[in-house]
Protein backbone atom coordinates (compact mmCIF):
# COMPACT_ATOMS: atom_id res chain seq x y z
CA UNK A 1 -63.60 -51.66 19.08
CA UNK A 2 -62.96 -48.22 17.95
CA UNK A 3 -60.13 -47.75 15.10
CA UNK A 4 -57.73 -45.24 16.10
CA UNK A 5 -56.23 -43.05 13.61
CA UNK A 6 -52.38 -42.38 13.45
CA UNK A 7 -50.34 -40.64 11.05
CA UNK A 8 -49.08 -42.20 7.96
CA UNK A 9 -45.25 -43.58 8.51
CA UNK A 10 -44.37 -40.79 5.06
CA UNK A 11 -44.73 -38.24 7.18
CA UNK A 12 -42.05 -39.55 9.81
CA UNK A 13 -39.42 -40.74 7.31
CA UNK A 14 -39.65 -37.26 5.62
CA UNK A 15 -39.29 -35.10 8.72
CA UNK A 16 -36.10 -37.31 10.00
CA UNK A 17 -35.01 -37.34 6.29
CA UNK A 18 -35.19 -33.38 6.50
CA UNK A 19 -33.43 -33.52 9.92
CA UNK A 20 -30.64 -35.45 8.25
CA UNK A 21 -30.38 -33.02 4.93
CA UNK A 22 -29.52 -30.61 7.44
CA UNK A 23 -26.33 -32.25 8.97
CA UNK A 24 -24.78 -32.59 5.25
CA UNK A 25 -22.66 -30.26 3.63
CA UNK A 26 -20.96 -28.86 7.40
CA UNK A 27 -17.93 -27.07 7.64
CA UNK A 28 -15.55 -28.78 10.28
CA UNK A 29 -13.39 -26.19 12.31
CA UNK A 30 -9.51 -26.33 11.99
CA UNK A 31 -7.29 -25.41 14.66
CA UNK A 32 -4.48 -22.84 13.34
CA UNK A 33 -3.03 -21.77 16.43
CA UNK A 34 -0.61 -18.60 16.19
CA UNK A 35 3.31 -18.71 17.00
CA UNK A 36 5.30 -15.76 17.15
CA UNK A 37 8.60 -18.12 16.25
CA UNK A 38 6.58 -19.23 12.84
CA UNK A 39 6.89 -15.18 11.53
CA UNK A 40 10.46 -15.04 12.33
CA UNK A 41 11.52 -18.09 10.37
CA UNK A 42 8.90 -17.65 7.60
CA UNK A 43 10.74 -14.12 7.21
CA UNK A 44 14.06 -15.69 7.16
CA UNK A 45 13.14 -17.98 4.16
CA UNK A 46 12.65 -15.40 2.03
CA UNK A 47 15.37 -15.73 -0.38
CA UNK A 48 15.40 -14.26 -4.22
CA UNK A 49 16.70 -17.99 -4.91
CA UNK A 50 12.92 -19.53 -4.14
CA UNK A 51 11.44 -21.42 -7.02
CA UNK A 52 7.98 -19.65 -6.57
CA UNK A 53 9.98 -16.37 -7.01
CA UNK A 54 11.82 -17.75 -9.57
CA UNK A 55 8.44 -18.25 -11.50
CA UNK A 56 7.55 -15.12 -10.99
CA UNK A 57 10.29 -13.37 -12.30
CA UNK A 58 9.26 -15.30 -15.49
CA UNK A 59 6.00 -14.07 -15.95
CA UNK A 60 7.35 -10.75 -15.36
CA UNK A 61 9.55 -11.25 -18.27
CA UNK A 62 13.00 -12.50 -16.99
CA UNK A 63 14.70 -15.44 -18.52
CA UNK A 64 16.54 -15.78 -15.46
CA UNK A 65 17.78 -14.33 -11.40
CA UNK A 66 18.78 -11.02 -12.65
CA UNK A 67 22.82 -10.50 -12.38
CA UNK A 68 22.60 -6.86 -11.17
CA UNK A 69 19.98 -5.65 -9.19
CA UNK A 70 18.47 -2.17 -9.73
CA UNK A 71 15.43 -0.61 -7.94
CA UNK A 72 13.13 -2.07 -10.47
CA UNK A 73 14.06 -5.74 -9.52
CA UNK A 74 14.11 -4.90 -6.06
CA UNK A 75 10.66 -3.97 -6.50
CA UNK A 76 9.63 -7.35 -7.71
CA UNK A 77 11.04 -8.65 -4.61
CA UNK A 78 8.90 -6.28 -2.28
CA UNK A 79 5.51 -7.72 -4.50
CA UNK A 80 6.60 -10.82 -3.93
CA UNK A 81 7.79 -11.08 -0.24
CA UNK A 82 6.69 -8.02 1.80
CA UNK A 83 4.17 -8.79 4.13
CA UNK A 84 2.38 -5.60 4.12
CA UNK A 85 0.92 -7.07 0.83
CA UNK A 86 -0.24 -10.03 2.52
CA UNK A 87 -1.89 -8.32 5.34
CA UNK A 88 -3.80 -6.36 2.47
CA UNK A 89 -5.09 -9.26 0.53
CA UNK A 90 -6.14 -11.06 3.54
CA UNK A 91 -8.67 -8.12 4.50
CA UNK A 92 -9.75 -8.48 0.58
CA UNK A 93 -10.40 -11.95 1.17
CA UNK A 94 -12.31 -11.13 3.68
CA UNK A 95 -14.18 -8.41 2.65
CA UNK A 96 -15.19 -10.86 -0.49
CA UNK A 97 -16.60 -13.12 2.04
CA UNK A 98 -18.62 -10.32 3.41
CA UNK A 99 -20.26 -10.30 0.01
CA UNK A 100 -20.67 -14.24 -0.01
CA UNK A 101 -22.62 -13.23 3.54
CA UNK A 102 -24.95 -10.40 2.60
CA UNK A 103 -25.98 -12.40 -0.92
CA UNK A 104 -27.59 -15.19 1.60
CA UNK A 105 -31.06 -15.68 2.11
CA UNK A 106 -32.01 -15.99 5.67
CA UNK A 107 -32.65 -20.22 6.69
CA UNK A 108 -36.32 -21.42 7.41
CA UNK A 109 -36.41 -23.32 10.19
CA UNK A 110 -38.74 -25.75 11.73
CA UNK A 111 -39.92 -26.95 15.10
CA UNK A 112 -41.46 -30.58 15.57
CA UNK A 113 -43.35 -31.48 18.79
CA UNK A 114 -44.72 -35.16 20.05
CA UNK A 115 -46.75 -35.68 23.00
CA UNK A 116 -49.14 -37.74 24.99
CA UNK A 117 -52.86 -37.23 25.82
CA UNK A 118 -54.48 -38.62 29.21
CA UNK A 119 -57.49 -40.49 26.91
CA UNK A 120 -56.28 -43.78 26.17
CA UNK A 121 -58.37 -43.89 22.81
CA UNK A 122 -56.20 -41.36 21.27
CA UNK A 123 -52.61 -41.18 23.49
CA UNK A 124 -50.52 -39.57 20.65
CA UNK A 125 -50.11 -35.49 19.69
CA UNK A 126 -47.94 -34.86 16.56
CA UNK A 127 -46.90 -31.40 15.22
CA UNK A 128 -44.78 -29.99 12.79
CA UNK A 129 -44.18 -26.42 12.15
CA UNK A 130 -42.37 -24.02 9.63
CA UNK A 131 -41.37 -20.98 9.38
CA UNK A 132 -40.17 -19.38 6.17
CA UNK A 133 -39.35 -15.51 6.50
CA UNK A 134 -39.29 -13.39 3.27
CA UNK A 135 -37.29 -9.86 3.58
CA UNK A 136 -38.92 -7.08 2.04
CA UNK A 137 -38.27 -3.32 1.44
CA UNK A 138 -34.76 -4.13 -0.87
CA UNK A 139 -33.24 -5.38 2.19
CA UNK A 140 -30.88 -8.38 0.69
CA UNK A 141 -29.85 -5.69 -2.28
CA UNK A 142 -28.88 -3.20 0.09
CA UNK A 143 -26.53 -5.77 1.96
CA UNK A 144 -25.19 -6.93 -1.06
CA UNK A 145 -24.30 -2.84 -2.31
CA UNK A 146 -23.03 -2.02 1.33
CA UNK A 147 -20.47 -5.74 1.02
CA UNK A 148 -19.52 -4.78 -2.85
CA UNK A 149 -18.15 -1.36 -2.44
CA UNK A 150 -16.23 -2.10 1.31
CA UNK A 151 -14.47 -5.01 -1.21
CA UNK A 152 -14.05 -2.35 -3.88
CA UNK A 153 -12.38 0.01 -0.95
CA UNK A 154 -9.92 -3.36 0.49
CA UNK A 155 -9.26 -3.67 -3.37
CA UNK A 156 -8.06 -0.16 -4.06
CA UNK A 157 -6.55 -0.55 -0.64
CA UNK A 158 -4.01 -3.68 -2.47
CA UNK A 159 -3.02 -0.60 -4.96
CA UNK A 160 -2.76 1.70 -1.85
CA UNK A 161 -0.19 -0.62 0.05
CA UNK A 162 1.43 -1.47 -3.23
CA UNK A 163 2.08 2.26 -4.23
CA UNK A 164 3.14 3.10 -0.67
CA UNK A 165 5.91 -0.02 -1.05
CA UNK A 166 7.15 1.56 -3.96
CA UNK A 167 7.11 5.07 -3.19
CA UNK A 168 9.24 3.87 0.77
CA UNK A 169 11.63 1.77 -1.77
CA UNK A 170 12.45 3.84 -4.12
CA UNK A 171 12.92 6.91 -1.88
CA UNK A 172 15.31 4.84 0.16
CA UNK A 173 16.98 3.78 -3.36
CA UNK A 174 17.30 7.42 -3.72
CA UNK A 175 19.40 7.86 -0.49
CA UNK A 176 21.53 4.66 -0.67
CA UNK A 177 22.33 5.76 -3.92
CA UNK A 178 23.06 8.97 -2.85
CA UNK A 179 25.22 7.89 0.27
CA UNK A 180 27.41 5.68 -1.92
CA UNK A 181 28.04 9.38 -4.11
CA UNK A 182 28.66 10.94 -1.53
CA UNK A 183 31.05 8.35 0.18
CA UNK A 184 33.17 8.54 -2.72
CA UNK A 185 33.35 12.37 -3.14
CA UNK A 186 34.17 12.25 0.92
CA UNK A 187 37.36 9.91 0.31
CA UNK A 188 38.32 11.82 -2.45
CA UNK A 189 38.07 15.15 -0.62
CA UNK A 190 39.58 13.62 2.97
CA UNK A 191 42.33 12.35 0.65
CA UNK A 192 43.05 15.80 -1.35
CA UNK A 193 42.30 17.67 2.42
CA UNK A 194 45.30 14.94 4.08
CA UNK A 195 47.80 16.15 0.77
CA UNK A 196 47.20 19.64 1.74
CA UNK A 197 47.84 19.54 5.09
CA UNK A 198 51.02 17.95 4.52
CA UNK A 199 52.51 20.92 2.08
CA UNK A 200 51.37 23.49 4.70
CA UNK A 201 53.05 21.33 7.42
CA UNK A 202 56.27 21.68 5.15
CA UNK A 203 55.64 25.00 4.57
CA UNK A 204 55.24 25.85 8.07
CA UNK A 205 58.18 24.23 9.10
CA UNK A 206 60.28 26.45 6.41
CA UNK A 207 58.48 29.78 7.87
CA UNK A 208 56.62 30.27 4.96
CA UNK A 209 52.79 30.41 6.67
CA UNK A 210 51.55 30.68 9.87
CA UNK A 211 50.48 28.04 12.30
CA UNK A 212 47.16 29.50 11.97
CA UNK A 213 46.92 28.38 8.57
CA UNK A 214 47.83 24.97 8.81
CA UNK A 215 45.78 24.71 11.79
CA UNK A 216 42.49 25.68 9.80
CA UNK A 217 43.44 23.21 7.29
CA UNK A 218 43.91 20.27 9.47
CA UNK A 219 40.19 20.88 11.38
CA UNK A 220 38.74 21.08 8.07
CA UNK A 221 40.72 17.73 7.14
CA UNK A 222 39.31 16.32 10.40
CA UNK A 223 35.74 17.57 10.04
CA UNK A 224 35.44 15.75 6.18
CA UNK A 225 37.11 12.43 8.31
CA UNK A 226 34.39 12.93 10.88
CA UNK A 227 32.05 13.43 7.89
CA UNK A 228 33.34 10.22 6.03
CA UNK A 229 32.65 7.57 9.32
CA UNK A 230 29.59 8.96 9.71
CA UNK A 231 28.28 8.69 6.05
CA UNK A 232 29.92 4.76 6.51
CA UNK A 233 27.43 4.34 9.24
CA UNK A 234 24.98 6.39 7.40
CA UNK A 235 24.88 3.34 4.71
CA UNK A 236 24.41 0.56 6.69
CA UNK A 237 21.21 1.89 8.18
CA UNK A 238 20.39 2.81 4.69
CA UNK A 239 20.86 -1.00 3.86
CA UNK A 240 19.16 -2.10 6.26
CA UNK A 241 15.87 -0.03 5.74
CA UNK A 242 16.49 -1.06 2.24
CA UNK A 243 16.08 -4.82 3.08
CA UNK A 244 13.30 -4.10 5.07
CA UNK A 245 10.85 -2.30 2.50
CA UNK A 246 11.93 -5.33 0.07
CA UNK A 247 11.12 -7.14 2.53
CA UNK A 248 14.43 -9.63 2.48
CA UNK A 249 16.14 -10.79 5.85
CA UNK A 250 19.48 -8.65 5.78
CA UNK A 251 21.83 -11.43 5.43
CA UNK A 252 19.95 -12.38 1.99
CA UNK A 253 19.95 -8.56 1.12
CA UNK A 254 23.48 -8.37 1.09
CA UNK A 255 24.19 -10.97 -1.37
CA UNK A 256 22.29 -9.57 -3.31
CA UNK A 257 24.75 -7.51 -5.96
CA UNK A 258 23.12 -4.13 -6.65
CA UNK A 259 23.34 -2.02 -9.12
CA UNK A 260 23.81 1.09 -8.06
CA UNK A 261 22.04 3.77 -10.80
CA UNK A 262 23.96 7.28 -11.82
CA UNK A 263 22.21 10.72 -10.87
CA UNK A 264 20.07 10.63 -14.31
CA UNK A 265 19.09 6.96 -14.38
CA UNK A 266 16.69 7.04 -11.74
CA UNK A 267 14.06 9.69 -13.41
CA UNK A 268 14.98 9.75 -16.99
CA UNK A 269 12.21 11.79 -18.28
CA UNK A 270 12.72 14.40 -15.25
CA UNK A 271 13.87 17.08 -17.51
CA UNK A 272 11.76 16.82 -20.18
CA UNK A 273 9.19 17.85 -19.12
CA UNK A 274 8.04 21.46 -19.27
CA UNK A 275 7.38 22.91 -15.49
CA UNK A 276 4.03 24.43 -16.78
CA UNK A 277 2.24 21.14 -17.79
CA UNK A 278 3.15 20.14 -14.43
CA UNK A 279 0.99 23.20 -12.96
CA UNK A 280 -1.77 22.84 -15.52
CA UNK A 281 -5.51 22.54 -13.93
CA UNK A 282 -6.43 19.56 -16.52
CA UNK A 283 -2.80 17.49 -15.15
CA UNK A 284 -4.16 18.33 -11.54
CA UNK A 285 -7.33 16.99 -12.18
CA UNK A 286 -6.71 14.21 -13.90
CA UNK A 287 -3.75 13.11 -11.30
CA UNK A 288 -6.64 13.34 -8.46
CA UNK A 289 -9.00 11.28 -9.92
CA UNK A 290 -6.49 8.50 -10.39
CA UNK A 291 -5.16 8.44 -6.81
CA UNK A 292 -6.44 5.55 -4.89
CA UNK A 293 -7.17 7.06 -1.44
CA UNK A 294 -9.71 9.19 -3.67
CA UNK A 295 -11.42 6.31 -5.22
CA UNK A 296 -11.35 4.15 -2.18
CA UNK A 297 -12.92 7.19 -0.45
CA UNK A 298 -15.84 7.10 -2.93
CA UNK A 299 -16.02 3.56 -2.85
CA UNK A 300 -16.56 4.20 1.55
CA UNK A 301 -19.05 6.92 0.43
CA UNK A 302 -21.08 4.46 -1.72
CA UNK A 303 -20.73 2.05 1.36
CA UNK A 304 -22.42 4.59 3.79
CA UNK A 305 -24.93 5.00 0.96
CA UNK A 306 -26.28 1.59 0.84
CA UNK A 307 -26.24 1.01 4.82
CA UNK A 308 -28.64 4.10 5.30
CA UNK A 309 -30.64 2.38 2.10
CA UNK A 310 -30.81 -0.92 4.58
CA UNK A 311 -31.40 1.00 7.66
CA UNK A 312 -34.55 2.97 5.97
CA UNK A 313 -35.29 -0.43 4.43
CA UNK A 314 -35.59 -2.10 8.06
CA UNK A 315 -38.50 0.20 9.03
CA UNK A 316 -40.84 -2.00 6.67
CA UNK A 317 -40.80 -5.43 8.85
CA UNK A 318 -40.18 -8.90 7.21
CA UNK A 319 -43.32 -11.00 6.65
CA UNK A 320 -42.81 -15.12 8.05
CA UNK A 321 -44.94 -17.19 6.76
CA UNK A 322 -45.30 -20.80 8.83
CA UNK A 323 -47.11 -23.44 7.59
CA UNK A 324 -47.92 -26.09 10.01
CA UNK A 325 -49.41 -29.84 10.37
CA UNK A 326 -50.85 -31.01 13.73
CA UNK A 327 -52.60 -34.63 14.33
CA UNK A 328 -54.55 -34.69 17.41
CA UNK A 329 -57.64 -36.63 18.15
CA UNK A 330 -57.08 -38.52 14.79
CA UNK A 331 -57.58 -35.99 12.79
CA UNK A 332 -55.09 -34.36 9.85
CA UNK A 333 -54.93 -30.55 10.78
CA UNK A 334 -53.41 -27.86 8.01
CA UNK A 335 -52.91 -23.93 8.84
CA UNK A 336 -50.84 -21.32 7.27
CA UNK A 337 -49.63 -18.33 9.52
CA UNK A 338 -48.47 -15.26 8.37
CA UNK A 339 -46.20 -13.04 11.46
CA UNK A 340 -44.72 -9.44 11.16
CA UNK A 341 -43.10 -7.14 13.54
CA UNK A 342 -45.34 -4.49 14.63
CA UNK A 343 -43.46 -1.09 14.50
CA UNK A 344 -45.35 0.57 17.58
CA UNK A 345 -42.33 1.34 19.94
CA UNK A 346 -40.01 2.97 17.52
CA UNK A 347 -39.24 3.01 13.52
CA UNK A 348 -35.24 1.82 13.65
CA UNK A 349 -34.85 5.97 13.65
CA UNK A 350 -31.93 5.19 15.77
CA UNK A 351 -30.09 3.06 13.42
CA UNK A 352 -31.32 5.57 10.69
CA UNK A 353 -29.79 8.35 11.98
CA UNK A 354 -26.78 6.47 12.38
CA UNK A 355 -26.01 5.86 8.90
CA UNK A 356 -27.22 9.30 8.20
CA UNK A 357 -24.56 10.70 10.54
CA UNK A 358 -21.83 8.14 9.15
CA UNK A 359 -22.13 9.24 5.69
CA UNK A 360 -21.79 13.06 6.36
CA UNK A 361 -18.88 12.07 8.30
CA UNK A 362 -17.71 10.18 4.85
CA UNK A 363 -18.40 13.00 2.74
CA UNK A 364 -16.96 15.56 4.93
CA UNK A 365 -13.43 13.03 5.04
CA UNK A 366 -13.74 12.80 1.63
CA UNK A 367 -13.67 16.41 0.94
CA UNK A 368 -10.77 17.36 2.89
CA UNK A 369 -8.45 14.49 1.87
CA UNK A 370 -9.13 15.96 -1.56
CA UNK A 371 -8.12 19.25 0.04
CA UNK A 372 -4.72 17.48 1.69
CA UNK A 373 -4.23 15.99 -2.22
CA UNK A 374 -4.46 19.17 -3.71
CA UNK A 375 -2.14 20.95 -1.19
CA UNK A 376 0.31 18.44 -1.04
CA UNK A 377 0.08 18.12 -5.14
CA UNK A 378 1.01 21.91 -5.08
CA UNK A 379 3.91 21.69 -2.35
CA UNK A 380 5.05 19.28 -3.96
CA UNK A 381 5.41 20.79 -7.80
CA UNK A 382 6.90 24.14 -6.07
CA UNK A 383 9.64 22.06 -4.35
CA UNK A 384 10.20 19.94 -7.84
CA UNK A 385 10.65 23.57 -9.30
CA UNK A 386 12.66 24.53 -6.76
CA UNK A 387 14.52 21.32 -6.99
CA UNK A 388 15.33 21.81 -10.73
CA UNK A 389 16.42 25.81 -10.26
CA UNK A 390 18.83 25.12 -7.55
CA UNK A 391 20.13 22.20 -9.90
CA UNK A 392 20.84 24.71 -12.73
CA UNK A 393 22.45 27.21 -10.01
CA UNK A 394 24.66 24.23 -8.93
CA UNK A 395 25.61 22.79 -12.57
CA UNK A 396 27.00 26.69 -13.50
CA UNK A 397 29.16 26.67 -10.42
CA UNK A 398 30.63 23.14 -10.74
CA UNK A 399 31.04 24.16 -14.88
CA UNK A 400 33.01 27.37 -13.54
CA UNK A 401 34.64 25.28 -10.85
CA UNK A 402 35.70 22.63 -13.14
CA UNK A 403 37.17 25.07 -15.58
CA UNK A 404 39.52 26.82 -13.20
CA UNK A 405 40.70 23.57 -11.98
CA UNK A 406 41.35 22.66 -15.43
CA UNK A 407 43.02 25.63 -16.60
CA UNK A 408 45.33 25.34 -12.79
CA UNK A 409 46.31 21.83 -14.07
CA UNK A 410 47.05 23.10 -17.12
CA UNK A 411 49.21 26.07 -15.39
CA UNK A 412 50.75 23.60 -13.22
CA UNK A 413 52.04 21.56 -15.74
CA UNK A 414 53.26 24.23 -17.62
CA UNK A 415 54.93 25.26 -14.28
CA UNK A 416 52.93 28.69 -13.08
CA UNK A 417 51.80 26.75 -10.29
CA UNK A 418 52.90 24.93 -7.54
CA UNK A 419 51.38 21.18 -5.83
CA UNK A 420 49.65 23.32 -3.16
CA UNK A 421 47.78 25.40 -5.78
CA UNK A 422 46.63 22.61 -7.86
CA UNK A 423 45.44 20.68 -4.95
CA UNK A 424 43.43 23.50 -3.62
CA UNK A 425 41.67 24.00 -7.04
CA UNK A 426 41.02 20.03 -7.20
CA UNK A 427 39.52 20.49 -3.90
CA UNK A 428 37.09 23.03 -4.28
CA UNK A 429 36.19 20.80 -7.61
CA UNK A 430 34.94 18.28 -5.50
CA UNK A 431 33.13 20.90 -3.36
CA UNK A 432 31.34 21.83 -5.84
CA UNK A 433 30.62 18.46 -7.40
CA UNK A 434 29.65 17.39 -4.05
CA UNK A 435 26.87 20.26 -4.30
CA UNK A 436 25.84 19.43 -7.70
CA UNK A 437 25.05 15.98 -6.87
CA UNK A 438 23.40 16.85 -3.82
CA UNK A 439 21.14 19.36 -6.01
CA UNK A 440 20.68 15.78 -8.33
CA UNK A 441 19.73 13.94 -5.74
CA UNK A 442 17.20 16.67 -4.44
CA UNK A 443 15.75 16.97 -7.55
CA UNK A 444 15.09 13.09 -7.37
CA UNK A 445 13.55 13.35 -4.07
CA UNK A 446 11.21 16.34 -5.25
CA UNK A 447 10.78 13.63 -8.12
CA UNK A 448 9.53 10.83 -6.25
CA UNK A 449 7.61 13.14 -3.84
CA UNK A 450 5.68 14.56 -6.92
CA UNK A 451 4.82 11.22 -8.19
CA UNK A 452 3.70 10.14 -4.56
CA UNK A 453 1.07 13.61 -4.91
CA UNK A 454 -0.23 12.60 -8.30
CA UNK A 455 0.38 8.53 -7.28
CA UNK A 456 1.21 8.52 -10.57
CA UNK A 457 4.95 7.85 -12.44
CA UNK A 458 6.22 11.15 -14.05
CA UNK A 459 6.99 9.63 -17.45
CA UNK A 460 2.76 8.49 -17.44
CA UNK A 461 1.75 11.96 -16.97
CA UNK A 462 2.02 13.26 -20.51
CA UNK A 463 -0.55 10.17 -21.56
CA UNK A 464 -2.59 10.52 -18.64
CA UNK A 465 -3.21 14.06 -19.31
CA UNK A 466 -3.94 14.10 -23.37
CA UNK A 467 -6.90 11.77 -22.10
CA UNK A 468 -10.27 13.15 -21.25
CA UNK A 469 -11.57 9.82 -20.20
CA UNK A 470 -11.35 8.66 -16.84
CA UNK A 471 -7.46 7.30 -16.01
CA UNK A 472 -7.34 3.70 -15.55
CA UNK A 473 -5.26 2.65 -12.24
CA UNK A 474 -1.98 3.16 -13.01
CA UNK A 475 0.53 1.46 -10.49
CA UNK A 476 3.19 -0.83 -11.10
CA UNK A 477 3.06 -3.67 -10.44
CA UNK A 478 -0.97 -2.89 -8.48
CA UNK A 479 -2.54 -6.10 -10.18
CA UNK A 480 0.01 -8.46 -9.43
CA UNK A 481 0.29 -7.45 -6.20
CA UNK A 482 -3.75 -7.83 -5.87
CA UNK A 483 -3.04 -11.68 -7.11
């Protein structure tokens, strides 16, 4: 009787042993469904009282929940709770994923076949098959560039989002602030405007003026009433787009007690600076290359760079190579194959051109944001100049102002002047306070909008410029708000 041959048991407990291996290590999907009613109470529990936020304030170097809260502290809060921050380190998380993905290899895989044969001396066909593919050309390097500078770009867009939060905050800092000023010069000037129009109502009711008079007084008293409601409405939106770029519900907002900052707390450094070295080519220069739309826009360029490196790379096809074992007729067969792609029909020019196309379109956007940063850079210093001669203009007339309704108190006391008099030179005192703090308040807005050009604080820019090295990232706040 004839022996037949069959293949040696190893062979089966390896392949089902491989077949197992590659079951282990799975991922098991978790359902995270999304409800619009989970956002609006995950917003509401935001509260400066949280222990996480607590812990935070810590490491940021406070002992405890600040008393009085100034912009700076709100600030904190906007790092901690505003969720623009966490839409921007999600896409960072993601984008470092894309690197986990274009670092992998691509899988071998195998193919195992059993069949039957018609000759009853040898019934039984086995095969097993590989195939291993090996990328060539600087494929897997090119991936891994393309992945590591669209992270760099979602990183630099963290600073991005976390400059924007401060430069929305503190420019609506600058207008509550400015609205509580102004309240209190209103009341003071409907008050002084209501004292007024009584004298000329006695006065007109001895003969002494004209109706006329007394009727121009009282629409003027009426406007500034008008005025003062108005600038009480006026600071409740204000609050509330305050709470919202902190990024606290408004009921938590408002027990929160501020502390509202004079006209020369905000920018401290404003006026020492000299207006030239805020015009000078090396402060320009030096300002652009620290602005993070500019670096993330290199960082896109260098991304466009590497995809037309792995488009070029895919004209050179990857090589599989595909061992193989067979038993048929009892007999032991071994082959090694070796399969490419033949490039006959067309050399991926399509998806070359593509990336070619893609990064002139990157360089060209690149160029003329540089061109919007310069422009706005230079609006921006002519309307800080601006700013700070229209203060100057303002501060001599409330100086003059304030010395003639000095010297009228001074005459009224020493009785050369009557109620009516004094009250008239009290008002236009708070006229012209009124415009002086307007011009301070202007001059902080041309502050903050200068800073927002350079994306830079004003009181860094002596230090950034007496540097010839490349500026490090200079935001605050940028790397906590990355963590």
């Amino acid at each position: 009787m004839k022996t037949i041959k069959r293949p040696p048991g190893l062979w089966t407990t390896i392949t089902l042993c491989s077949l197992l291996a590659t079951g282990c290590g799975y991922q098991q999907y978790q359902a995270h469904p999304l409800v619009a009613a989970h956002g609006h109470v995950s917003l509401r529990a935001h509260d400066t009282g949280d222990s996480g936020f607590l812990a935070y304030l810590q490491e940021e170097g406070y002992d405890s929940r600040p008393e009085q809260w100034g912009w700076q502290e709100l600030m904190l809060c906007t790092l901690y709770f505003h969720p623009d921050l966490d839409v921007a380190r999600a896409q960072l998380s993601r984008a470092i994923a894309a690197i986990t993905t274009a670092e992998q290899r691509p899988n071998p895989s195998v193919s195992i076949a059993a069949g039957r044969r018609n000759e009853p001396e040898v019934p039984e066909v086995y095969s097993l098959r590989f195939n291993i593919p090996i990328e060539t050309a600087g494929k897997r390097q090119a991936r891994i560039d393309m992945a590591s500078n669209l992270s760099e770009s979602a990183r630099l867009n963290i600073a991005q989002t976390t400059w924007n939060l401060r430069y929305r905050l503190l420019s609506s800092w600058i207008e509550f602030n400015a609205a509580h000023q102004n309240l209190a010069m209103l009341k003071e000037e409907v008050q002084l405007r209501s004292e007024i129009v009584s004298m000329l109502t006695l006065r007109l009711q001895a003969g002494m003026i004209s109706s006329v008079e007394l009727s121009n007084a009282k629409l003027q008293w009426q406007k500034s009433q008008q005025a003062l409601v108005e600038e009480q409405g006026r600071i409740d939106e204000l609050k509330t787009q305050l709470a919202s770029n902190v990024g606290l519900p408004l009921d938590k907002f408002e027990q929160l007690p501020l502390q509202l900052h004079a006209t020369s707390q905000l920018f401290e450094m404003q006026r020492d600076f000299d207006i030239a070295n805020l015009i000078d080519t090396t402060a320009q220069d030096a300002a652009l290359l620290n602005r993070v739309d500019i670096r993330a826009g290199l960082a896109a360029y260098a991304a466009s760079e590497a995809r037309l490196r792995l488009e070029i790379a895919r004209q050179y096809p990857d090589i599989h190579l595909g061992p193989s074992y067979n038993y048929e007729e009892g007999f032991h067969i071994w082959s090694l194959g070796i399969t490419s792609l033949l490039n006959v029909l067309h050399r991926n020019q399509g998806l070359i051109a593509e990336a070619k196309a893609l990064r002139e379109t990157e360089a060209a956007q690149f160029e003329a944001l540089q061109a919007r940063v310069i422009a706005a850079m230079d609006s921006a210093r002519s309307r800080y100049r601006s700013a700070l001669l229209a203060l100057e203009q303002a501060r001599s007339l409330y100086d003059t102002q304030r010395t003639q309704a000095e010297q009228a108190r001074l005459r009224f006391e020493h009785g050369f002047a009557d109620r009516l008099e004094l009250s008239t030179y009290q008002l236009e005192n708070v006229l012209a306070r009124q415009r002086f703090l307007a011009a301070e308040y202007q001059v902080q807005r041309a502050a903050a909008a200068l800073e927002d050009s350079m994306q830079l604080p004003l009181e860094n820019l002596d230090s950034l410029t007496s540097s010839s090295r490349r500026p490090a990232l200079h935001h605050p706040f940028a790397e906590e708000a990355a963590s």
